[in-house]
Protein backbone atom coordinates (compact mmCIF):
# COMPACT_ATOMS: atom_id res chain seq x y z
CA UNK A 1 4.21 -6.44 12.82
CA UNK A 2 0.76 -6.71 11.20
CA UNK A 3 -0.78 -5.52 8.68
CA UNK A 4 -2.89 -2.32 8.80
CA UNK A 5 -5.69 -1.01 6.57
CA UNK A 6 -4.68 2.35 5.49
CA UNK A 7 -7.16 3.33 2.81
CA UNK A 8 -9.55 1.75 1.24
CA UNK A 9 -13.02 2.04 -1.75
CA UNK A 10 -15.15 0.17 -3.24
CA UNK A 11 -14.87 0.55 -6.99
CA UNK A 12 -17.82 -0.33 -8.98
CA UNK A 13 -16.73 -2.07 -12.44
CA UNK A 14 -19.41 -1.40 -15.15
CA UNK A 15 -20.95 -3.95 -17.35
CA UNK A 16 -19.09 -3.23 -20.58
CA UNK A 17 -15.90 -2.06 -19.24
CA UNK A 18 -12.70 -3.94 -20.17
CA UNK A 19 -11.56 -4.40 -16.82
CA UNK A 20 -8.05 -2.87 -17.38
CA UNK A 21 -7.79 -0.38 -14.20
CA UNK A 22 -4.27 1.03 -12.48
CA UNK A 23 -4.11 1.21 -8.97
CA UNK A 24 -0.97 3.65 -7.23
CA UNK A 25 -0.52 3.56 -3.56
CA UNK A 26 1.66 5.86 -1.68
CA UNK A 27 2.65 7.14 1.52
CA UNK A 28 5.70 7.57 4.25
CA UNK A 29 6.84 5.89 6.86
CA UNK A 30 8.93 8.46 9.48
CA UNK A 31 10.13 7.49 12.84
CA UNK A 32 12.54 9.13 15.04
CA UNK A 33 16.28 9.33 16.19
CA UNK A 34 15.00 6.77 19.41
CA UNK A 35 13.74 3.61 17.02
CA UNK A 36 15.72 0.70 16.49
CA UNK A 37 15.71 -0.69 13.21
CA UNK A 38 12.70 -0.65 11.09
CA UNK A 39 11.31 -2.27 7.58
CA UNK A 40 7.97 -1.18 6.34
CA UNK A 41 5.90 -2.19 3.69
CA UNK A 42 3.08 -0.91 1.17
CA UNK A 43 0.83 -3.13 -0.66
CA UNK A 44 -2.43 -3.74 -2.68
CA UNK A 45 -5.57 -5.81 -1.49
CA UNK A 46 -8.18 -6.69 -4.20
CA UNK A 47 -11.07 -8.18 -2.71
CA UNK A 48 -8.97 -10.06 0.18
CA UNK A 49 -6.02 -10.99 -2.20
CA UNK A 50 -2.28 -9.31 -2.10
CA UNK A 51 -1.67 -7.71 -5.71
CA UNK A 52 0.78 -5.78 -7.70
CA UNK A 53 3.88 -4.72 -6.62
CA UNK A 54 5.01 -4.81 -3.10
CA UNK A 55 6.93 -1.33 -1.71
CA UNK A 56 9.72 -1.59 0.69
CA UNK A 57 11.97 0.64 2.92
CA UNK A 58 14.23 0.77 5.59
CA UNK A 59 14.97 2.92 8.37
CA UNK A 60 18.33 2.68 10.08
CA UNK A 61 18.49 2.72 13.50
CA UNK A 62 19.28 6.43 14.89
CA UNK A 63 18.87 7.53 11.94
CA UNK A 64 14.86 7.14 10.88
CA UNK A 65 13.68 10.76 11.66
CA UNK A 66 13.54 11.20 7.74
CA UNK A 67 11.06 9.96 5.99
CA UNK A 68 11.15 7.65 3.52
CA UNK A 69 8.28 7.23 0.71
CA UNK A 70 6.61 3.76 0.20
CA UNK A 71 4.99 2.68 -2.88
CA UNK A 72 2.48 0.26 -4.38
CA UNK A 73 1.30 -0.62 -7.74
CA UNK A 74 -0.64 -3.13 -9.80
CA UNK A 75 -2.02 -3.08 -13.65
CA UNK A 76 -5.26 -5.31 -13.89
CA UNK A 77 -4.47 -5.89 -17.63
CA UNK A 78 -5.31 -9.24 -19.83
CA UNK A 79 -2.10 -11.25 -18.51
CA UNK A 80 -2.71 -10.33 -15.00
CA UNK A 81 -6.69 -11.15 -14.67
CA UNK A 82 -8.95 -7.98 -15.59
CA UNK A 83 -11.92 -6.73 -12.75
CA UNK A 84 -14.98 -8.95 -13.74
CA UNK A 85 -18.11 -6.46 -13.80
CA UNK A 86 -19.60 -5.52 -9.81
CA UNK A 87 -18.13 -4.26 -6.79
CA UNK A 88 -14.45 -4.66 -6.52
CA UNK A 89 -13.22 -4.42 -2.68
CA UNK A 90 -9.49 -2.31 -2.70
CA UNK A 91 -7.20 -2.05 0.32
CA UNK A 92 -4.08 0.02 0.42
CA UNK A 93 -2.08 -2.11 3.56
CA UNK A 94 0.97 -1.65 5.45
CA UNK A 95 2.89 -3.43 8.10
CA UNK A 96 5.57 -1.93 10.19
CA UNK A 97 8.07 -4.52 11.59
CA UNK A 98 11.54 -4.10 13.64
CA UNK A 99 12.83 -4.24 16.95
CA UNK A 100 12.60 -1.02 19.24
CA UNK A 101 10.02 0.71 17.39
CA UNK A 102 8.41 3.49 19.40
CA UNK A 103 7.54 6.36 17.06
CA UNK A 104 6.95 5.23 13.35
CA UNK A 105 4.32 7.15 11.98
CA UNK A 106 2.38 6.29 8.72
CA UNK A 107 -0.08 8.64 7.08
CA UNK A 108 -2.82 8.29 4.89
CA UNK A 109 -2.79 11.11 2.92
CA UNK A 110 -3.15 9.87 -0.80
CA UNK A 111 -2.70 6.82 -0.28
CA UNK A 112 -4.91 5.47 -3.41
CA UNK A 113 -5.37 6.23 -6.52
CA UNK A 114 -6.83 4.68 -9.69
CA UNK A 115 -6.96 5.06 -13.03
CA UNK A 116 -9.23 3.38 -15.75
């Protein structure tokens, strides 16, 4: 029910660059066959503030042993607001909410990537 830091860097934006950068998140959520019903959700921090799109699933209860892949992105172009130059603080978050949940699992394994 709250949200947890799953990966995270702090990318240095050069003086000169254009600011444009992609960010991908991604990762599973897996429970088990005991849970009760369960939503999770992926998102994108920039320096303390939620951005790009948000990644959703579901996982019926009984039925949440497989796993299910969350995703995350965001495009820092023009129309969305570019990286100034400096340190740029980026969080790859997910919260886990639902009633009966005893098992979900959530790993970290590539969970951010970025592309200038």
């Amino acid at each position: 029910g709250s949200d947890v830091v799953i990966a995270g860097a702090v990318l240095q934006i050069p003086t000169g660059h254009d600011g444009i950068v992609l960010f991908n998140a991604r990762t599973r959520i897996q429970a088990a066959s005991a849970d009760g019903f369960i939503t999770a959700s992926l998102r994108l921090r920039i320096d303390g503030a939620a951005v790009g799109a948000l990644g959703m699933q579901q996982l019926a209860a009984g039925a949440a042993q497989a796993s299910r892949t969350l995703s995350a992105s965001h495009l820092t172009a023009p129309e969305a607001g570019t990286l100034e130059s400096g340190p740029h603080l980026v969080e790859v978050v997910v919260k886990v909410d639902g009633s009966g949940i005893l098992h979900a699992a959530v790993p970290s394994d590539l969970a951010l990537t970025w592309l200038d």
